[in-house]
Protein backbone atom coordinates (compact mmCIF):
# COMPACT_ATOMS: atom_id res chain seq x y z
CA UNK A 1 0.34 -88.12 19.09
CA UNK A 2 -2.44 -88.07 21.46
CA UNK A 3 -4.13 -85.07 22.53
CA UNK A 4 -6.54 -84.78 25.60
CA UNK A 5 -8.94 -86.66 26.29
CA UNK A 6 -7.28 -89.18 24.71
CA UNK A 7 -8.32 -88.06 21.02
CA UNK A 8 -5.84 -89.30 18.14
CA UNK A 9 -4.35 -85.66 16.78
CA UNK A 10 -2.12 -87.92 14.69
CA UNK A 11 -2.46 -91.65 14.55
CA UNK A 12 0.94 -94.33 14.76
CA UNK A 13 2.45 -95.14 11.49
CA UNK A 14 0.84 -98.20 11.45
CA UNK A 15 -2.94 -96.75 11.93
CA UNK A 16 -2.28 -94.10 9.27
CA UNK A 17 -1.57 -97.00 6.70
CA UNK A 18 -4.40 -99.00 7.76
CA UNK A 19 -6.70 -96.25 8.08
CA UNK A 20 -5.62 -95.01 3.98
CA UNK A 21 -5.75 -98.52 2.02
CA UNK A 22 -9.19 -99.34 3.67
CA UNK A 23 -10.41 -95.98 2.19
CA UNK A 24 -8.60 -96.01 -0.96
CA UNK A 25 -9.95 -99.45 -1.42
CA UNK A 26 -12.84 -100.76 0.40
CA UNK A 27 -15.67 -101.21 -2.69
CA UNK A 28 -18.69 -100.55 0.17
CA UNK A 29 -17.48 -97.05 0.74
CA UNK A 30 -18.24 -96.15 -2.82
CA UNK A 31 -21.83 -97.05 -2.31
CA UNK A 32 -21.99 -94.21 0.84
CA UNK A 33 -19.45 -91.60 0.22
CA UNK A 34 -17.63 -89.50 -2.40
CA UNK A 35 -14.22 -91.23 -2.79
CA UNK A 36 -11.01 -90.77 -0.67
CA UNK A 37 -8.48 -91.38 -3.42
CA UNK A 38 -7.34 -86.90 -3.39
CA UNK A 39 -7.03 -87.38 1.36
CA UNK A 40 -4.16 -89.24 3.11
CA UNK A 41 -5.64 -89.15 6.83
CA UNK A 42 -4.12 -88.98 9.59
CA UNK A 43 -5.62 -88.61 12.43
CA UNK A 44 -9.23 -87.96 13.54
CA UNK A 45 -11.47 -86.11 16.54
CA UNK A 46 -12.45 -89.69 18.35
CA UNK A 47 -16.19 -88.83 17.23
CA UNK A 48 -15.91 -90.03 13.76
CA UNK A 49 -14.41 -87.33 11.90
CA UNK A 50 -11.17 -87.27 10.60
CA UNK A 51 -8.01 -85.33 9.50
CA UNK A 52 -6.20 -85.36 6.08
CA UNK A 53 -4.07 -83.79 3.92
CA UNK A 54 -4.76 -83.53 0.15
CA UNK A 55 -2.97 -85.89 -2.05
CA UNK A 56 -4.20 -84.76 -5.49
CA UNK A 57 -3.51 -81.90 -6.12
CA UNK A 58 -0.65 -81.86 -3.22
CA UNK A 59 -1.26 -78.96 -0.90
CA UNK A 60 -0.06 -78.33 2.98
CA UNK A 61 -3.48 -77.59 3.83
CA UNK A 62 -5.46 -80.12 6.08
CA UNK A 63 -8.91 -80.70 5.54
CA UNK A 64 -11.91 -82.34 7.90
CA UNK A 65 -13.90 -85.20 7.02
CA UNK A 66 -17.13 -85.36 8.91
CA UNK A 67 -18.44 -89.04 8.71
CA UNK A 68 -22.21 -87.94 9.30
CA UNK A 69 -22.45 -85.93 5.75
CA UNK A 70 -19.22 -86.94 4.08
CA UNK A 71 -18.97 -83.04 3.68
CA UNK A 72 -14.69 -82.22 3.24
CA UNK A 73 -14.14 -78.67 4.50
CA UNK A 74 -10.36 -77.05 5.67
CA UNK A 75 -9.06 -76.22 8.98
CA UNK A 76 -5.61 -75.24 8.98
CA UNK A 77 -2.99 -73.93 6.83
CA UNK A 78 -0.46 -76.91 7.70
CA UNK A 79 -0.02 -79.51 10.16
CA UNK A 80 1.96 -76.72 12.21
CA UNK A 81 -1.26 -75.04 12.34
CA UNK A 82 -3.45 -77.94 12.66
CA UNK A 83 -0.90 -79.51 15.77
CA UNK A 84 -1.52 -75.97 17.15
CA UNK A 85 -5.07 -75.56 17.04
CA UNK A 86 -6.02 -78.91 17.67
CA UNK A 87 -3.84 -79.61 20.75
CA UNK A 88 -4.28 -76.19 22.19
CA UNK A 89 -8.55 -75.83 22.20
CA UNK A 90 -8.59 -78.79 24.66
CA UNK A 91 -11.90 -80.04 22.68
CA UNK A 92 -12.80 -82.51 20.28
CA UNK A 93 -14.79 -79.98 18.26
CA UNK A 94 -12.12 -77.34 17.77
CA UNK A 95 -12.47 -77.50 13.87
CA UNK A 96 -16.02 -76.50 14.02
């Protein structure tokens, strides 16, 4: 699902597998961020930042990663919420 200007509210099947086992399992990450093992992302804000749920423990709620602090902070309730929020603000930096 693309949203405007082209931003990836929720990336193909394909991405969103891609995206997770490089996270989950790429040894250089460890060296620069907390790990990603608890987020299953989805999508992201085309700046860097990107969208998951929580895996461990399993909640609804959708959380941000920003890439430039590796700070984790939530911005919606569900992806009902997030689909609404994101797609309707018309800006990359709705979650802010």
């Amino acid at each position: 699902m693309v949203g405007q200007y082209g931003v990836d509210t929720v990336w193909p099947l394909e991405q969103i597998v891609e995206h997770n086992l490089r996270f989950w399992s790429d040894s250089s990450f460890a060296d620069l961020y907390m790990p990603f093992d608890a987020l299953f992302f989805f999508g992201d804000n085309g700046g860097g930042d990107q969208f998951a749920f929580v895996r461990t423990p399993r909640r609804a709620d959708i959380f941000v990663w920003e890439h430039e602090d590796d700070s984790r902070r939530w911005v919606a309730r569900d992806l009902h919420d997030y689909l609404g929020r994101s797609l309707a603000d018309g800006g990359d930096n709705w979650y802010r």
